[in-house]
Protein backbone atom coordinates (compact mmCIF):
# COMPACT_ATOMS: atom_id res chain seq x y z
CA UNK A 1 25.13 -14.26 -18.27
CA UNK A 2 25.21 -14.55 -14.12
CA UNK A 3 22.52 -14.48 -12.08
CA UNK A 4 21.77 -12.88 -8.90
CA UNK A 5 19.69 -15.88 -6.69
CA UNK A 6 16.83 -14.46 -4.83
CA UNK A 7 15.50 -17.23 -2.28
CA UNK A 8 12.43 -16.18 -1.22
CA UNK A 9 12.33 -14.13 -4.29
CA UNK A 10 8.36 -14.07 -4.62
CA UNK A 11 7.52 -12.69 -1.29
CA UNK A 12 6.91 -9.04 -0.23
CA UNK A 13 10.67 -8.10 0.27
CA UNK A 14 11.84 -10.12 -2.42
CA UNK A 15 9.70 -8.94 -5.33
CA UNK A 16 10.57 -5.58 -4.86
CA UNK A 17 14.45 -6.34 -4.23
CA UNK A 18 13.69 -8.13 -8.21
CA UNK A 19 12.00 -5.00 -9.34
CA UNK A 20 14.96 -2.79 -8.20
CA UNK A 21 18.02 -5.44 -9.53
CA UNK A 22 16.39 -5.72 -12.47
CA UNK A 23 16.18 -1.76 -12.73
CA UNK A 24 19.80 -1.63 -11.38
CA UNK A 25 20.93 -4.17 -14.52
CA UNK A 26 21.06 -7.45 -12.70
CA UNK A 27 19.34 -10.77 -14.18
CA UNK A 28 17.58 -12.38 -11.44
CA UNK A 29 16.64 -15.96 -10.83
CA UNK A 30 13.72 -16.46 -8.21
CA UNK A 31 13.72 -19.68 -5.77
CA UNK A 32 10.50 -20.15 -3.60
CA UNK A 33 8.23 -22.49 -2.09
CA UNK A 34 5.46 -20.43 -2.43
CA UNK A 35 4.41 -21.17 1.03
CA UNK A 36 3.54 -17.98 1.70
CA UNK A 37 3.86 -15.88 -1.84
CA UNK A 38 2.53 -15.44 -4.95
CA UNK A 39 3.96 -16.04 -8.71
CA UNK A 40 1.43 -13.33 -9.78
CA UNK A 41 3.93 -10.79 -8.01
CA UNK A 42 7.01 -11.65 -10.39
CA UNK A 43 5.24 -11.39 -13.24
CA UNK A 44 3.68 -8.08 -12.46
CA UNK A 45 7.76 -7.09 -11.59
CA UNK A 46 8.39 -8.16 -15.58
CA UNK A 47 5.53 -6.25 -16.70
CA UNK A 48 6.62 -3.01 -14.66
CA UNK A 49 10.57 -3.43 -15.85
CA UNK A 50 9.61 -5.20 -19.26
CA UNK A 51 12.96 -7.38 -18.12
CA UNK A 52 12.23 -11.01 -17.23
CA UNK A 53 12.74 -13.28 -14.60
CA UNK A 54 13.76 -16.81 -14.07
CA UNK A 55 11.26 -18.17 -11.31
CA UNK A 56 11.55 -21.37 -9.97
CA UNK A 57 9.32 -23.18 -7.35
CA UNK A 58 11.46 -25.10 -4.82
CA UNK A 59 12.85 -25.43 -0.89
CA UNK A 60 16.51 -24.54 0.15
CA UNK A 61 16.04 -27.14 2.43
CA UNK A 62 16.20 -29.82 -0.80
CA UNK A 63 19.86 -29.72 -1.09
CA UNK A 64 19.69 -32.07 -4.53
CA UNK A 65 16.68 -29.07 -5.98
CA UNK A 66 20.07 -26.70 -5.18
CA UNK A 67 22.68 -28.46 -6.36
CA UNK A 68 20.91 -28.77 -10.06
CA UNK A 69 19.98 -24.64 -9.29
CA UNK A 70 23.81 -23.82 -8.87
CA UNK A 71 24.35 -26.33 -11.87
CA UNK A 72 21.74 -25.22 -14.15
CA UNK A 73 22.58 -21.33 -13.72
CA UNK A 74 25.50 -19.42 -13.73
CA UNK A 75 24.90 -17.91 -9.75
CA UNK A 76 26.97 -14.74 -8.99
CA UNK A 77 25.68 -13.67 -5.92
CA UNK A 78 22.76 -14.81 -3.72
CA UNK A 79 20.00 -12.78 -1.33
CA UNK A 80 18.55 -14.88 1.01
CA UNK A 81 15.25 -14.15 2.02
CA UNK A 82 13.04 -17.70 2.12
CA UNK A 83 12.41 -18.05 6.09
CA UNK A 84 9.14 -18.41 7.79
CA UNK A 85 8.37 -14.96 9.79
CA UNK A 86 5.81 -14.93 11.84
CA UNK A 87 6.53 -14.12 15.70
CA UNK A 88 3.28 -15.65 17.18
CA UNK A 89 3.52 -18.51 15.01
CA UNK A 90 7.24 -19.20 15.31
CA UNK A 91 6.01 -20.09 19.43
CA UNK A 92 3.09 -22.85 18.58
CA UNK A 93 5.51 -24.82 16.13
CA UNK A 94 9.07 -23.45 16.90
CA UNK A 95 10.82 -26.84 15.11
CA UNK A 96 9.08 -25.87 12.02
CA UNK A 97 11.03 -22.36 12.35
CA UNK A 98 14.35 -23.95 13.10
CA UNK A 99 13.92 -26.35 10.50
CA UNK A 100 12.89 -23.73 7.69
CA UNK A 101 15.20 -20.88 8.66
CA UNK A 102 17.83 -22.05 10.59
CA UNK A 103 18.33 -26.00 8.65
CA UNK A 104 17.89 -24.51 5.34
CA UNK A 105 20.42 -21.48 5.68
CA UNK A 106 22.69 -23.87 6.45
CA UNK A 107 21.38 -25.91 3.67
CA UNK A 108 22.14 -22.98 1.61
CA UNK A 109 25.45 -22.06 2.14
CA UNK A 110 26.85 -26.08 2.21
CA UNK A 111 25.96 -25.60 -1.97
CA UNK A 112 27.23 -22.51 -1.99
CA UNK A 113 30.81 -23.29 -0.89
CA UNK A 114 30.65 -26.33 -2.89
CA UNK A 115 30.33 -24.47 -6.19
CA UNK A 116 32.39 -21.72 -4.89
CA UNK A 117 29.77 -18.88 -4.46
CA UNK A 118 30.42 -16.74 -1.82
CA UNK A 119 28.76 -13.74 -1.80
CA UNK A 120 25.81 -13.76 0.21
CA UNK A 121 22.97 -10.80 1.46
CA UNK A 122 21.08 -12.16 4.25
CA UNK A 123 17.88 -10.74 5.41
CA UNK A 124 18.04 -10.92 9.59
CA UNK A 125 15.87 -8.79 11.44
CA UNK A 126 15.87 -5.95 14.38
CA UNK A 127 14.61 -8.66 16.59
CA UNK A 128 18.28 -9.86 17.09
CA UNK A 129 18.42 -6.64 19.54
CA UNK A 130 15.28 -7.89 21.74
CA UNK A 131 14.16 -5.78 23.98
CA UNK A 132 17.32 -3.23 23.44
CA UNK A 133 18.82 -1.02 26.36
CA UNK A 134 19.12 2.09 24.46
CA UNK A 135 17.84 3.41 21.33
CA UNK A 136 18.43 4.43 19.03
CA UNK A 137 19.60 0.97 18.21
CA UNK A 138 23.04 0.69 17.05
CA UNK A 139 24.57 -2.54 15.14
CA UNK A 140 26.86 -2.90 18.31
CA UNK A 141 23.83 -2.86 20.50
CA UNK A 142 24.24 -6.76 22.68
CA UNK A 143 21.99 -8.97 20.68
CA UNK A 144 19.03 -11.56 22.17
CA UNK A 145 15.54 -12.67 21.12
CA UNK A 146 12.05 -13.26 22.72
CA UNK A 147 10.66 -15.71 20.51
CA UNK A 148 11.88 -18.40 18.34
CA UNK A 149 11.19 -16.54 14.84
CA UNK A 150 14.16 -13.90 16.73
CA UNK A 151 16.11 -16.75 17.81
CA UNK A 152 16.50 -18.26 14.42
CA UNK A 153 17.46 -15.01 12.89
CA UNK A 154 20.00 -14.79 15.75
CA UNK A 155 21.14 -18.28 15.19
CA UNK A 156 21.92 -17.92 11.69
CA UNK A 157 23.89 -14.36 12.43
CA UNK A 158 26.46 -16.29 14.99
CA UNK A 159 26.53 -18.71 12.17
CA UNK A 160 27.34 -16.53 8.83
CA UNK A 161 30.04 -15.05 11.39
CA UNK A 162 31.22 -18.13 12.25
CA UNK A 163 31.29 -18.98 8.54
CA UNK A 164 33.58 -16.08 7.71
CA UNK A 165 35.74 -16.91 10.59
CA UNK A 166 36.60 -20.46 9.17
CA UNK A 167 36.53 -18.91 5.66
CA UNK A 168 37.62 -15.33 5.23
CA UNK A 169 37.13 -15.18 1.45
CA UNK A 170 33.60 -14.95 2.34
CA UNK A 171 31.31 -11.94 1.42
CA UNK A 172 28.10 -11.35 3.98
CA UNK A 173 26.00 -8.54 4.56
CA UNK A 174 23.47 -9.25 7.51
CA UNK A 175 20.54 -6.77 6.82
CA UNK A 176 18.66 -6.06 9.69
CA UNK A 177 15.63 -4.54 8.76
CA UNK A 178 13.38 -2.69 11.20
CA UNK A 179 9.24 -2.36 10.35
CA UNK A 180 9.05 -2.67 6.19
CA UNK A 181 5.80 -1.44 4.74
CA UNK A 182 4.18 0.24 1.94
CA UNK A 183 4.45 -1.16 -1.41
CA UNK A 184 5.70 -0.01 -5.56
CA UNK A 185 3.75 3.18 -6.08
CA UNK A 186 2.34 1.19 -9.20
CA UNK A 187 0.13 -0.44 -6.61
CA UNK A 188 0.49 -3.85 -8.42
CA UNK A 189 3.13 -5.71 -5.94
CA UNK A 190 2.72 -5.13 -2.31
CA UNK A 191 2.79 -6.57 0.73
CA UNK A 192 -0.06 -10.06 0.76
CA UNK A 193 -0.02 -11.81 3.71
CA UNK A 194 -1.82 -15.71 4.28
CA UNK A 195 -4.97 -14.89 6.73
CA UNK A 196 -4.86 -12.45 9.75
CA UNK A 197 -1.91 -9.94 8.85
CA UNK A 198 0.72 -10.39 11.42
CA UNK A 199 2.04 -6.66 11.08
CA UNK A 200 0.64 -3.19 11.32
CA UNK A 201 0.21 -1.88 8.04
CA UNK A 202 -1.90 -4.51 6.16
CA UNK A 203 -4.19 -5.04 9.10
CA UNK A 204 -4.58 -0.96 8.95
CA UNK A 205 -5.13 -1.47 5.29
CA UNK A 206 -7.49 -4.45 5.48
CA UNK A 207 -9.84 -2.70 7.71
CA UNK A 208 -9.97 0.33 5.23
CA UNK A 209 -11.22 -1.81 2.33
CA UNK A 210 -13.82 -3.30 5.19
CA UNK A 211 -12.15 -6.93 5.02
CA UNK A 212 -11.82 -6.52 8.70
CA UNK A 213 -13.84 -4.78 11.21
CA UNK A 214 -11.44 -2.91 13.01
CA UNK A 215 -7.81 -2.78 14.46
CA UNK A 216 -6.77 -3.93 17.75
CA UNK A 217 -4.21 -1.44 19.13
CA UNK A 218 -2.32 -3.56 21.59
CA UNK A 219 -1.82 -1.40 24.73
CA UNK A 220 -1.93 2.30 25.66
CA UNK A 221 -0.05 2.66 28.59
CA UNK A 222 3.39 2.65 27.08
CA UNK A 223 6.50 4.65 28.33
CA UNK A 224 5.98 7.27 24.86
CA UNK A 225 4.15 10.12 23.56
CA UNK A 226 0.86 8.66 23.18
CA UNK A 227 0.94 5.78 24.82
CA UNK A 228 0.96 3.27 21.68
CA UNK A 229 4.22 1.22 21.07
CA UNK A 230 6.80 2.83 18.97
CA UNK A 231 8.76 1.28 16.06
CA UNK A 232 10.60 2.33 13.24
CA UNK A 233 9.03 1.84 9.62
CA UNK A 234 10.67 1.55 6.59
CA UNK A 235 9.40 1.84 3.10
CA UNK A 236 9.92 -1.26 1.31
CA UNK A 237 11.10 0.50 -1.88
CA UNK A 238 13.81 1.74 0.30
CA UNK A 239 14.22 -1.29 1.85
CA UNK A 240 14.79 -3.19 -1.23
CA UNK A 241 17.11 -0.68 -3.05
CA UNK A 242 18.88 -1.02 0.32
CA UNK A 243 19.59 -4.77 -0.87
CA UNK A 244 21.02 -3.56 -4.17
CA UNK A 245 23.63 -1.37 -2.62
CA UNK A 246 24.60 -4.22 -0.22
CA UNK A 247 24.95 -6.19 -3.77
CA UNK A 248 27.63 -3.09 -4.88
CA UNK A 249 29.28 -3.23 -2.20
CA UNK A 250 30.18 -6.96 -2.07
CA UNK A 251 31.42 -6.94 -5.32
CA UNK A 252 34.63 -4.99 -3.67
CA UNK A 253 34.72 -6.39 0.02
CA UNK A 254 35.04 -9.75 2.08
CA UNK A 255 34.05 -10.98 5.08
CA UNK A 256 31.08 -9.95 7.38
CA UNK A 257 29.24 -6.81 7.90
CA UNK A 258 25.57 -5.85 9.92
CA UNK A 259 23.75 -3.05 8.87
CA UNK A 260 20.19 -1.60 10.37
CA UNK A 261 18.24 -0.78 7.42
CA UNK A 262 15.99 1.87 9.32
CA UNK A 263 14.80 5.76 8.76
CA UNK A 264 16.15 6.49 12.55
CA UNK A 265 12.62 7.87 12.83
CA UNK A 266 10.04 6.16 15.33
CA UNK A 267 6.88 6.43 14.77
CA UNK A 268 3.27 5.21 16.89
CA UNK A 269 0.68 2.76 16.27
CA UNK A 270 -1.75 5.90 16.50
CA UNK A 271 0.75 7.78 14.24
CA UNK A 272 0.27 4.91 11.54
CA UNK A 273 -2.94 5.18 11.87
CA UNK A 274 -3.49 8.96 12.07
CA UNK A 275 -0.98 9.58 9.14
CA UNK A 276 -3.05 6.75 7.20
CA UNK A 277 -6.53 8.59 7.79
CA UNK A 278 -5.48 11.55 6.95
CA UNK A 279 -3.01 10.75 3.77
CA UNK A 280 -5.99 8.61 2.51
CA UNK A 281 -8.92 10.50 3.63
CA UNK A 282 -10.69 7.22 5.39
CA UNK A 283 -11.54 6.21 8.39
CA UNK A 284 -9.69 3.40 10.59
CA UNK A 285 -11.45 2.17 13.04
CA UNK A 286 -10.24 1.21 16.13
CA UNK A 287 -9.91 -0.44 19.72
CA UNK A 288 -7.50 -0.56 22.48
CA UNK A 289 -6.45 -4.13 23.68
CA UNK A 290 -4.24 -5.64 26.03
CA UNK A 291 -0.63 -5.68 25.45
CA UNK A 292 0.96 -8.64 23.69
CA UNK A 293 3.11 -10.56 25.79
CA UNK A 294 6.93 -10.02 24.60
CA UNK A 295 6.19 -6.46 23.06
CA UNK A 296 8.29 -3.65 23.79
CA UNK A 297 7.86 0.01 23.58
CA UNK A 298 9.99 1.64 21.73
CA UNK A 299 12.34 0.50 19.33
CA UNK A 300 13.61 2.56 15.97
CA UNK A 301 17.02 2.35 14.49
CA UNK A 302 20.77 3.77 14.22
CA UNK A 303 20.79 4.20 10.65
CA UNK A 304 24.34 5.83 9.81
CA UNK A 305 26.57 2.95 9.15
CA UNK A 306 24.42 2.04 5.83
CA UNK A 307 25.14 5.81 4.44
CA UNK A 308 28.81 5.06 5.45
CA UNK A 309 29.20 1.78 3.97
CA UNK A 310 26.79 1.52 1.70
CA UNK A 311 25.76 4.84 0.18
CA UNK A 312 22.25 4.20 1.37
CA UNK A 313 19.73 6.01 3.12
CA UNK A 314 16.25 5.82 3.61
CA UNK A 315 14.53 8.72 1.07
CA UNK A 316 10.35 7.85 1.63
CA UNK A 317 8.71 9.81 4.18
CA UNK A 318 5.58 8.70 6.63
CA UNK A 319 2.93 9.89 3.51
CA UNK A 320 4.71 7.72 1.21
CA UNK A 321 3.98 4.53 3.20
CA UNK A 322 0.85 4.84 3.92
CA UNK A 323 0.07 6.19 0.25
CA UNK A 324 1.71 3.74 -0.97
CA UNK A 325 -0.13 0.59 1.55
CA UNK A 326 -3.17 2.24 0.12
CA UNK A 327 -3.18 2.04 -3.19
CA UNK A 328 -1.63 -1.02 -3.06
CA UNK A 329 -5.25 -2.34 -0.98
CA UNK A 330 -7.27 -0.46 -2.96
CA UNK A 331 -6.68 -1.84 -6.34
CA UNK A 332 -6.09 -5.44 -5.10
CA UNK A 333 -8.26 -5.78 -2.44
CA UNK A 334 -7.74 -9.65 -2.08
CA UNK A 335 -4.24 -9.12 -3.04
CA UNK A 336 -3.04 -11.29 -5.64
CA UNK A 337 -5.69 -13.66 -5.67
CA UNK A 338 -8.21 -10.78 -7.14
């Protein structure tokens, strides 16, 4: 029996990446610090599949913890997602970001060579493309980043690609996503983030079930339809299936590929939060705020090279997200600490 590592595996992204593997026929084995997840959501992804999952509690930056992980399980493939994420954060204590994302990817792959694994799905971001020229963004678009959370996701690109360089026999996919939300349409995994949500969706949400008084809309006088910055959102269920695929298609390729995992679609902060109030019949309530230093306008992606390569596309519409963020709130209003 082989194994399909998740890093990370516990965390919004990575729980429903293990839902979908396990759907798909993969055994997964979950590695995670827990810094910023919950166990509660893997076990609520075994009682949705009835399939179970090895979860272990651990840091890729403890290269010994590794070594006994690659020794103890028969590893076939690995998708890296453990990396601290937070933009705002990544500024106040930027070593801690190099040292999490950057150190421990590199961490991550030293074990990996040494017991001959080389497959590898990396979750980067659309924050490699800063404040892009053009958009709709395509994977050829010149890559930089504003903050250090983008710079360590840029860091470790040049570094997988340097990787495959060296070593051809390789197999990387570099992900990058653009705006994940929504959650399972159970409503029992979902998106659970420590303290003051640092994306759109759950702060929407949050204020809905009145644990927050209302959402800050960060500038008005943007270059786009309403004003209100633009980005491209991505259900997560899409998102993670996305994942899978990339899985498919390593089994038959080598070396290095990036892929935008977007709907090619931008959408508003106002459309989020229109589509949300009507979808779900409650009120959000608002105010507009300064802009955010570093924020950009508009920003959605080129989508077409996952359908070529991968078979993938993105199937949830704007209803489906925010139905989906909704029931997900609703029936775990402290998320999984209820």
């Amino acid at each position: 029996m082989s194994y399909i590592l998740l890093t990370g595996g516990a965390g919004y992204i990575g729980s429903h990446t293990a839902l979908e593997l396990l759907n798909a026929g993969y055994q997964v084995l979950s590695f995670d610090n827990f810094s910023n997840s919950s166990d509660m959501a893997l076990k609520r992804v075994e009682q949705l599949t009835g399939k179970q999952i090895v979860s272990l509690s651990g840091d890729i930056r403890d290269e010994t913890a590794l070594r006994q992980l690659f020794t103890d399980y028969n590893i076939s493939a690995v998708v890296h997602f453990a990396g601290l994420k937070a933009v705002g954060e990544s500024t106040q204590i930027p070593l801690h970001y190099y040292d999490n994302n950057v150190a421990g990817t590199v961490t991550l792959c030293r074990v990996m060579r040494e017991f001959n694994i080389k497959t590898l799905v990396f979750s980067s971001s659309a924050t490699v493309y800063g404040d892009a020229k053009k958009v709709p963004i395509p994977e050829t678009a010149e890559r930089s980043a504003t903050n250090p959370y983008g710079q360590s996701k840029l860091m470790i690109e040049h570094i997988l690609e340097d990787l495959v360089c060296a070593e051809p026999d390789w197999g990387i996919t570099l992900l990058r996503y653009f705006n994940p939300v929504g959650s399972h349409d159970s409503g029992q995994i979902g998106e659970d983030p420590n303290g003051i949500p640092n994306n759109l969706m759950p702060f929407i949400s949050q204020v809905a079930v009145g644990k927050r008084d209302e959402l800050s809309v960060f500038g008005d006088d943007y270059a786009t339809h309403d004003g209100t910055g633009v980005r491209d959102y991505i259900h997560v269920v899409d998102l993670a299936r996305g994942h899978v695929k990339a899985l498919q298609y390593l089994e038959k390729h080598r070396g290095i590929e990036a892929i935008n995992l977007g709907t090619g679609t931008g959408y508003s902060v106002l459309d989020m939060v229109n589509a949300f109030s009507r979808v779900n019949n409650i009120a959000v309530p608002y105010q507009i705020a300064p802009r955010r230093a570093g924020d950009i306008a508009v920003c959605f992606a080129e989508p077409t090279k996952a359908k070529t390569l991968l078979g993938w596309q993105a199937k949830k519409t704007l209803d489906d997200m925010v139905r989906d963020s909704w029931r997900w709130q609703s029936a775990n209003p402290n998320g999984y600490n209820n």
